[in-house]
N, C-alpha and C. Protein backbone atom coordinates (compact mmCIF):
# COMPACT_ATOMS: atom_id res chain seq x y z
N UNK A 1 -11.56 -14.71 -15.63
CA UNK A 1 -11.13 -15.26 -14.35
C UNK A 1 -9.61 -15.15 -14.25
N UNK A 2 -9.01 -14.75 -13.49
CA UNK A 2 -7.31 -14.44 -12.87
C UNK A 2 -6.76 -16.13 -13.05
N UNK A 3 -5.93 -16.30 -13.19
CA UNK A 3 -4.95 -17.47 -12.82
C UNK A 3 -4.76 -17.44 -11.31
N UNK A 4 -4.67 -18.33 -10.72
CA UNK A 4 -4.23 -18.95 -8.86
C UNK A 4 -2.85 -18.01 -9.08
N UNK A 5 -2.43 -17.47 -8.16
CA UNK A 5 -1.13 -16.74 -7.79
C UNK A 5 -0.22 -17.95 -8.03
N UNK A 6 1.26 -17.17 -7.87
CA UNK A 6 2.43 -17.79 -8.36
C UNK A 6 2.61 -18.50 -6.79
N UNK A 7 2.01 -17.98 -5.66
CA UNK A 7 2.42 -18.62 -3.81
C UNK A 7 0.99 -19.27 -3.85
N UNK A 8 1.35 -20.68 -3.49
CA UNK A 8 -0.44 -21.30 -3.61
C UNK A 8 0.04 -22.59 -2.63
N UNK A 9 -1.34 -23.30 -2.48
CA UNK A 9 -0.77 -24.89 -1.40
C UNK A 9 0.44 -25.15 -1.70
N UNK A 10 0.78 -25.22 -3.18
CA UNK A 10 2.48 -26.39 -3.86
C UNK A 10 3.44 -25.39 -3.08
N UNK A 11 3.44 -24.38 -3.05
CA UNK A 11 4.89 -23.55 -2.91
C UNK A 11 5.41 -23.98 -1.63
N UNK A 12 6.51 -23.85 -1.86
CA UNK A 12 7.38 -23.91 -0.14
C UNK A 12 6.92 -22.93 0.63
N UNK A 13 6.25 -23.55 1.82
CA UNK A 13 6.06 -22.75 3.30
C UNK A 13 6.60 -21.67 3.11
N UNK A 14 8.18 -21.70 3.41
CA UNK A 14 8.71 -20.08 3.27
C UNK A 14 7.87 -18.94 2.70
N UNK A 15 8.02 -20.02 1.35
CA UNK A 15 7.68 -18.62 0.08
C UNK A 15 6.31 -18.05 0.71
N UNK A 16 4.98 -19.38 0.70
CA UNK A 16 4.00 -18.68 1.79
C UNK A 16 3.67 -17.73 2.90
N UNK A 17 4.31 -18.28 4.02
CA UNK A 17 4.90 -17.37 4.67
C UNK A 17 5.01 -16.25 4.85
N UNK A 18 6.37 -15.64 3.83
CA UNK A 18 6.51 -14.31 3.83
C UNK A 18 5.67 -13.82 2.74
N UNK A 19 4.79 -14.19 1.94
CA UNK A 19 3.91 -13.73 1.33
C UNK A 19 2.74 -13.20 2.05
N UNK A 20 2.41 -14.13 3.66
CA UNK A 20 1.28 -13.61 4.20
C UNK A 20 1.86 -12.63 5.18
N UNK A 21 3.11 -12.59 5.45
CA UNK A 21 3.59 -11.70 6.31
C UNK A 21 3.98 -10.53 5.99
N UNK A 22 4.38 -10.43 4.75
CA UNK A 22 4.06 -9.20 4.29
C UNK A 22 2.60 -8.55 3.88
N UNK A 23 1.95 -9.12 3.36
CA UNK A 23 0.59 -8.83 3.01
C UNK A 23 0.12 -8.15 4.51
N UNK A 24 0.07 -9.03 5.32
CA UNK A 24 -0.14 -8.77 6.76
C UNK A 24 0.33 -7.03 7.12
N UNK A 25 1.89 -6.90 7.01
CA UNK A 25 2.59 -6.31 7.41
C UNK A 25 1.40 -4.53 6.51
N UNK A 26 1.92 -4.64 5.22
CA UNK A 26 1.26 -3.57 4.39
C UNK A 26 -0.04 -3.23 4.34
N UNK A 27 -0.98 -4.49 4.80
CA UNK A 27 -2.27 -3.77 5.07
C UNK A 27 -2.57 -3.10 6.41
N UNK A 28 -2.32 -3.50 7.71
CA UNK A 28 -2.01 -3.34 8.78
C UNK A 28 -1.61 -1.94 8.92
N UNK A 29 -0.66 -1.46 8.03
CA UNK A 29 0.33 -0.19 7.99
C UNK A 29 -1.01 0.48 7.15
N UNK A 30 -1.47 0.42 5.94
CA UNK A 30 -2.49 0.99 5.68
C UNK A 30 -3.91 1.19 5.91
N UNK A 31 -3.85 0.20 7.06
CA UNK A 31 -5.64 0.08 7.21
C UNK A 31 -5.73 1.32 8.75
N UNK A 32 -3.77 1.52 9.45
CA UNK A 32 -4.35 2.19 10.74
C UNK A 32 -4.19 3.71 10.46
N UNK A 33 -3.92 4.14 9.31
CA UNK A 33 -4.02 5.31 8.95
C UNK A 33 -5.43 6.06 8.48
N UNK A 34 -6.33 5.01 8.38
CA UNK A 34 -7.12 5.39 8.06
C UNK A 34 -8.26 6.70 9.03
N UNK A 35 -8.01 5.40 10.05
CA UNK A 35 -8.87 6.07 11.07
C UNK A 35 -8.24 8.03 10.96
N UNK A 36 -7.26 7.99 10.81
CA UNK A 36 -6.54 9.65 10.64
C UNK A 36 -7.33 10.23 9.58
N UNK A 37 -7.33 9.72 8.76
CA UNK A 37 -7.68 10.12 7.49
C UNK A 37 -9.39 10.77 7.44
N UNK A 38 -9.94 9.63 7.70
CA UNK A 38 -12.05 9.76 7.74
C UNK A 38 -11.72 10.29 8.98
N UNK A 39 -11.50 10.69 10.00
CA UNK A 39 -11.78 11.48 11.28
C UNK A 39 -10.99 13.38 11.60
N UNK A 40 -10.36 13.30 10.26
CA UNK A 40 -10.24 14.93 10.26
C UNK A 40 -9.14 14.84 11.33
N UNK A 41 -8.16 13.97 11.18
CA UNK A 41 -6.65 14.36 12.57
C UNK A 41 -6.55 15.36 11.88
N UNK A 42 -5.67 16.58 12.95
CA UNK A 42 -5.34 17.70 12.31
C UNK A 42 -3.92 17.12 11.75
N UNK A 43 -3.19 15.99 11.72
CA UNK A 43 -2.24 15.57 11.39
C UNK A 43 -2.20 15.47 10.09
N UNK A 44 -3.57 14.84 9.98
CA UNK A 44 -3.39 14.40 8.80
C UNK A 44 -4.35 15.27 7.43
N UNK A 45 -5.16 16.33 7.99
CA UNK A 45 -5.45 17.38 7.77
C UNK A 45 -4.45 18.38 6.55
N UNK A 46 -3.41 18.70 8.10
CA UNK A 46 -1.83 19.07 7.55
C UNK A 46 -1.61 18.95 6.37
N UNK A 47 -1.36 17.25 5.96
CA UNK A 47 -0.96 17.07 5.14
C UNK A 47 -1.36 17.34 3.96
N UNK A 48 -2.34 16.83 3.80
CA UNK A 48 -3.50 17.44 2.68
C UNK A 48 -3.42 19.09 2.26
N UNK A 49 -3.11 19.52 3.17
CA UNK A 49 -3.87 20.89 3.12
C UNK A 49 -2.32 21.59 2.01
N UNK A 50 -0.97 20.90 2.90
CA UNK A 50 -0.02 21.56 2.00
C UNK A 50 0.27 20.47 0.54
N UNK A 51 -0.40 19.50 0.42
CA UNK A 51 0.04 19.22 -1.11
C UNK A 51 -1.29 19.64 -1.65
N UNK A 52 -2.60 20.69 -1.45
CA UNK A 52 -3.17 21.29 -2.18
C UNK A 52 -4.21 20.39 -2.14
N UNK A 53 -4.43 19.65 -1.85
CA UNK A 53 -5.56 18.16 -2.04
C UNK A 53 -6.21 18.02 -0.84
N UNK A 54 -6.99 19.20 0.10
CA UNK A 54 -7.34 18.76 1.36
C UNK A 54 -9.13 19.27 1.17
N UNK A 55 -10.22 18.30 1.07
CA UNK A 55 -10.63 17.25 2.10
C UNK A 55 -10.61 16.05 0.93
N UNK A 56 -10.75 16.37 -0.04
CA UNK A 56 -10.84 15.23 -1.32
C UNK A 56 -9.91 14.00 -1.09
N UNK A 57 -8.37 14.70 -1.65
CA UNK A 57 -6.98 14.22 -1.74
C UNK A 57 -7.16 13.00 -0.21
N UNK A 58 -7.51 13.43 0.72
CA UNK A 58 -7.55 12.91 1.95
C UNK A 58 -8.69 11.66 2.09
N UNK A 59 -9.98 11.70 1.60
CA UNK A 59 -10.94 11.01 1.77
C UNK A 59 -10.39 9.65 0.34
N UNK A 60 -10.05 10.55 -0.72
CA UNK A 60 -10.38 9.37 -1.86
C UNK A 60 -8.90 8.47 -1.64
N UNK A 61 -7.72 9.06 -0.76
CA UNK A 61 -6.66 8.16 -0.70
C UNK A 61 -6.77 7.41 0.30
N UNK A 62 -7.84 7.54 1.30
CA UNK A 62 -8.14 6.60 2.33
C UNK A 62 -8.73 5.10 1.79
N UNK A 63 -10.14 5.79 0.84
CA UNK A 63 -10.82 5.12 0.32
C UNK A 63 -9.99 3.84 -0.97
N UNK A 64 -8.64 4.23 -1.23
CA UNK A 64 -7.81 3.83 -1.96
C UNK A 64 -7.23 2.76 -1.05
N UNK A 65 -6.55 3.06 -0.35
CA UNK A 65 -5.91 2.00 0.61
C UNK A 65 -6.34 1.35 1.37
N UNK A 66 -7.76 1.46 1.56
CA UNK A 66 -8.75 0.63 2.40
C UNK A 66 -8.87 -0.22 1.33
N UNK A 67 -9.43 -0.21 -0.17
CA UNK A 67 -9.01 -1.48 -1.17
C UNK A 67 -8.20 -2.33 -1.36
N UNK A 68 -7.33 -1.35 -1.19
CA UNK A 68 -5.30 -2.25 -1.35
C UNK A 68 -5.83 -2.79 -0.46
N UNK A 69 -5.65 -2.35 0.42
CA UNK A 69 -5.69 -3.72 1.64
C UNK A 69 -6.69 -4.88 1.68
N UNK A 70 -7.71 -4.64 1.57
CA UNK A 70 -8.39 -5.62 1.53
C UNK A 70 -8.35 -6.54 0.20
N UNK A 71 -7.94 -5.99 -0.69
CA UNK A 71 -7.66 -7.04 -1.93
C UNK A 71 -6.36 -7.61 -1.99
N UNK A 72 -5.19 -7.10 -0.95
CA UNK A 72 -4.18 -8.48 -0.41
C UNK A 72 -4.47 -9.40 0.27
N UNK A 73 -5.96 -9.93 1.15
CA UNK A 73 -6.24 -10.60 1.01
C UNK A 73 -7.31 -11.70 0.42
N UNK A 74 -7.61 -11.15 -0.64
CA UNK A 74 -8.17 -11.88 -1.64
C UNK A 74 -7.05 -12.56 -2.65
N UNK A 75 -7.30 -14.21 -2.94
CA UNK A 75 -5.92 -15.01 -3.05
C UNK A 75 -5.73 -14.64 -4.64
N UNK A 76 -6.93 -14.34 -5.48
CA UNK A 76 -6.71 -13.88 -6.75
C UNK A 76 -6.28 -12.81 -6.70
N UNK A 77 -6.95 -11.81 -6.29
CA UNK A 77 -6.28 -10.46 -6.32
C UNK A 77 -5.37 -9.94 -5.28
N UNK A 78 -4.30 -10.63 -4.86
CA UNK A 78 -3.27 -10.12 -4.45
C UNK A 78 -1.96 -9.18 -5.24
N UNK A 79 -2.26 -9.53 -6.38
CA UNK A 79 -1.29 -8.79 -7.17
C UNK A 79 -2.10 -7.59 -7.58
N UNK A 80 -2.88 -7.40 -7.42
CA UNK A 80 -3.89 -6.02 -8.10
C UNK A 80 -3.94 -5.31 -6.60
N UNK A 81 -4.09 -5.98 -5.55
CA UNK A 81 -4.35 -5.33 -4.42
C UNK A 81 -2.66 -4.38 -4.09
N UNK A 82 -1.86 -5.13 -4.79
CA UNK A 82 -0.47 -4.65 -4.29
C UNK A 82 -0.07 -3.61 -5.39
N UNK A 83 -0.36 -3.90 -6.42
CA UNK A 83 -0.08 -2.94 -7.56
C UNK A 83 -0.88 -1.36 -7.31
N UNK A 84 -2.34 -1.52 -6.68
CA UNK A 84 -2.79 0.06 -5.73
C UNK A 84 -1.78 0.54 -4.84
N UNK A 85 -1.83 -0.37 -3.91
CA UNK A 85 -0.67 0.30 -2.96
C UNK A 85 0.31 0.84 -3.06
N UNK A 86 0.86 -0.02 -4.07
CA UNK A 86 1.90 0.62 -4.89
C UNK A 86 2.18 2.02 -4.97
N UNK A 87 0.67 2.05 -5.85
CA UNK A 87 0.53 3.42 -6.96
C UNK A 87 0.16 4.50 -5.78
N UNK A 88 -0.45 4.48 -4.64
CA UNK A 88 -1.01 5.25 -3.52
C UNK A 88 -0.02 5.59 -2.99
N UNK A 89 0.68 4.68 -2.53
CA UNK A 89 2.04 5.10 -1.98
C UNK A 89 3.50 5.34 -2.35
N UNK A 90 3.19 5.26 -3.33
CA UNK A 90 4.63 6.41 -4.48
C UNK A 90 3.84 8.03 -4.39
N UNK A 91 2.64 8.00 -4.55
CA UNK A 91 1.76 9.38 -4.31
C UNK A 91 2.32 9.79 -3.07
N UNK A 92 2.62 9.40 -2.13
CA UNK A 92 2.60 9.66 -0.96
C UNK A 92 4.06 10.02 -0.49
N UNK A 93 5.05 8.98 -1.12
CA UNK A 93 6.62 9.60 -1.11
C UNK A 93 7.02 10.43 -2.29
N UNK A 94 6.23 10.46 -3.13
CA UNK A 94 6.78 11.65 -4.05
C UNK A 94 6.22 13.05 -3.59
N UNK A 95 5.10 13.06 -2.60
CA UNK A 95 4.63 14.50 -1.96
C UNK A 95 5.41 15.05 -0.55
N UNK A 96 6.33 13.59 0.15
CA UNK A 96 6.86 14.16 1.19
C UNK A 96 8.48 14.07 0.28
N UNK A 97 9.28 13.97 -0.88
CA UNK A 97 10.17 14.32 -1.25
C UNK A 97 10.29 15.60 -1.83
N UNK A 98 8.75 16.01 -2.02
CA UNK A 98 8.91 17.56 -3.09
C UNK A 98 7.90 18.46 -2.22
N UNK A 99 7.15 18.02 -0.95
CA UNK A 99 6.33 19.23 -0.40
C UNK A 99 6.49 19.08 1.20
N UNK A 100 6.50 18.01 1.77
CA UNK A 100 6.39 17.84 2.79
C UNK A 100 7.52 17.55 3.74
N UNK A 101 8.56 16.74 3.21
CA UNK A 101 9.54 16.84 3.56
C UNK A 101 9.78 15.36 4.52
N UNK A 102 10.79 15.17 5.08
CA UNK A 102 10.89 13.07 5.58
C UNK A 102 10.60 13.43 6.66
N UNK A 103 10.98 14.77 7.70
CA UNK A 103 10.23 14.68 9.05
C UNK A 103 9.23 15.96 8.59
N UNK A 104 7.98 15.33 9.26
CA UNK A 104 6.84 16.32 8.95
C UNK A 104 6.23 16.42 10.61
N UNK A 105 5.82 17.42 11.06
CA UNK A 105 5.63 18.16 12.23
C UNK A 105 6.48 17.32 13.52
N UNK A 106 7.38 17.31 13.16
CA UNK A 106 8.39 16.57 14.34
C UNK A 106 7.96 15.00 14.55
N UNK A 107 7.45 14.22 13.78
CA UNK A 107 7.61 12.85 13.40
C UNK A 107 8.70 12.09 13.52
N UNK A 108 9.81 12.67 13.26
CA UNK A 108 10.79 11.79 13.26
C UNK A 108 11.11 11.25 11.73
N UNK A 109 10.71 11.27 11.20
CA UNK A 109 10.91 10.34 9.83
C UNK A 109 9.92 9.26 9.70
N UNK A 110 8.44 9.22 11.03
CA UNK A 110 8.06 8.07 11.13
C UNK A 110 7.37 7.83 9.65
N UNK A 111 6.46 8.53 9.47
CA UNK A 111 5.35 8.68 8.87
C UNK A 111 5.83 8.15 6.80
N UNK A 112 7.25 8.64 6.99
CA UNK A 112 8.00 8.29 5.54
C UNK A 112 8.31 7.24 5.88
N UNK A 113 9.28 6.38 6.91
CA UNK A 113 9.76 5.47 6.82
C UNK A 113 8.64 4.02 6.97
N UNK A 114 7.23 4.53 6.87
CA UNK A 114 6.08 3.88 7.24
C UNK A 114 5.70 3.54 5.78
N UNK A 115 5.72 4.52 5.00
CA UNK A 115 5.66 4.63 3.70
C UNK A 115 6.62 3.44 2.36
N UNK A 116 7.92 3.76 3.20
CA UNK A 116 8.85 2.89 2.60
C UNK A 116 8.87 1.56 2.63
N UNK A 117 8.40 1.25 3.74
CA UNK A 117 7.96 -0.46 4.19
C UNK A 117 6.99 -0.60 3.25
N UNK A 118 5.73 0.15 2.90
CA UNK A 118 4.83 -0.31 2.23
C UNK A 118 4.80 -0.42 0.96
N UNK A 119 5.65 0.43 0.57
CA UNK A 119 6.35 0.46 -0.71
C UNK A 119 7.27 -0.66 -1.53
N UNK A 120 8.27 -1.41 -0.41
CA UNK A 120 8.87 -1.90 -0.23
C UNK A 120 8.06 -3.52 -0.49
N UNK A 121 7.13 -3.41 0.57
CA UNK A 121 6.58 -4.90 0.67
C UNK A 121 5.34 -5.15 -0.04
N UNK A 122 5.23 -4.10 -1.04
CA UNK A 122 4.10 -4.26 -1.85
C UNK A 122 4.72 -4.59 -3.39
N UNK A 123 6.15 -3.68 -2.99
CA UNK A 123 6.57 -4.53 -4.49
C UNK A 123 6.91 -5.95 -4.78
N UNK A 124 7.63 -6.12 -3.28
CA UNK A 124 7.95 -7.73 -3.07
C UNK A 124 6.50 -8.40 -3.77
N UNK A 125 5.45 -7.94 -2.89
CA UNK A 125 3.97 -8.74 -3.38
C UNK A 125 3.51 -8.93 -4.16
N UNK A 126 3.91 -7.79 -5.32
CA UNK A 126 3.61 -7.71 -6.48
C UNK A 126 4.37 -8.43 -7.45
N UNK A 127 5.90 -8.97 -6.88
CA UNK A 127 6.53 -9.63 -7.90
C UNK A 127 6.53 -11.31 -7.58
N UNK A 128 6.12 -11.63 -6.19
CA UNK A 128 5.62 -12.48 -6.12
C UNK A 128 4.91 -13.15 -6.60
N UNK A 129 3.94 -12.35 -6.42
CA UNK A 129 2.50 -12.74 -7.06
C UNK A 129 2.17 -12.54 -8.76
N UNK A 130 3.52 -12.08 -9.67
CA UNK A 130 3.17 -11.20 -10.86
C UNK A 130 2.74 -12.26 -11.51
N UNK A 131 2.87 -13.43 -11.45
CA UNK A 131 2.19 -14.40 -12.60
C UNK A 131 0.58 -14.35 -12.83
N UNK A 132 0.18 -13.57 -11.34
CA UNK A 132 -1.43 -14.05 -11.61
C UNK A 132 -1.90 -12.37 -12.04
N UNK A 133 -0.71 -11.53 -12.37
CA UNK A 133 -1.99 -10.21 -13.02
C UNK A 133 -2.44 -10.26 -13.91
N UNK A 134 -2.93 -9.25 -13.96
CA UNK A 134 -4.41 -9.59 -15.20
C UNK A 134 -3.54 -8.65 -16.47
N UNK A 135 -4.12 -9.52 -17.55
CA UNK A 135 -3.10 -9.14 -18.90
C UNK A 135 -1.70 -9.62 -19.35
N UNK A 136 -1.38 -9.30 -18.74
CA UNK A 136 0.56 -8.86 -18.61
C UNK A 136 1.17 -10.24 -17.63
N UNK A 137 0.33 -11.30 -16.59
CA UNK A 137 1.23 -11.86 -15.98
C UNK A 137 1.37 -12.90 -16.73
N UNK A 138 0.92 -13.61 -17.38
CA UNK A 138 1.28 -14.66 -18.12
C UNK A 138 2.45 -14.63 -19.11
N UNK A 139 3.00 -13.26 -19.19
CA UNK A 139 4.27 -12.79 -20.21
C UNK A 139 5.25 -12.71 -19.14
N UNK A 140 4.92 -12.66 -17.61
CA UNK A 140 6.18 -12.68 -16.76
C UNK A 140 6.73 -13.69 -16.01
């Protein structure tokens, strides 16, 4: 059984708070990509196709971040749900730093700087929450 997270009833509002607002924020960002993903956008097609990983790479990283997300909100596994995301989405900026590039078919930078938030607010989540991972949080 996990330990209760380090943000629980006792913590200050705040800390709550931006714990659910980020959680909020990173699944939200990963749950609307999906629909791209299982429906064959040619957008997101694209992508796949030039880091070499297209229909697989595409289906099993959907199927990846549809977890993350839903296991940020599960109150035990918030730190496991954030530690995927994590790992999915370093996959994802290390393929547009070495194949794809920060604007990809005239995006703008959206699609990276979408990336970086999630990146961003999954680590927050993860260090938030690091007391309750499994193994290793009771040493942090």
């Amino acid at each position: 059984m996990l330990k209760s997270t380090i943000v629980h009833r006792t913590s200050p509002a705040p800390l709550r708070a931006a714990s659910w607002v980020v959680r909020v924020v990173v699944a939200v960002i990963l749950l609307q990509t999906l629909f791209f993903k299982f429906s064959g956008a040619p957008e997101s097609v694209y992508f796949f196709k030039t880091v070499g990983q297209e229909p697989w790479g595409r289906y099993g990283s959907g199927a990846v971040e549809l977890i993350a997300a839903l296991l940020l909100f599960v109150p035990s596994l918030v730190p496991v749900g954030a530690g995927i995301a994590l790992g999915v989405i370093s996959g994802a900026i290390f393929f547009h730093l070495t194949k794809l590039g920060i604007v990809v078919q005239d995006d703008g930078g959206l699609l990276f700087g979408l990336a970086l938030i999630v990146w961003l607010g999954s680590a927050f989540i993860a260090w938030l929450h690091r007391r309750a991972l499994p193994v290793i949080g009771s040493r942090l």
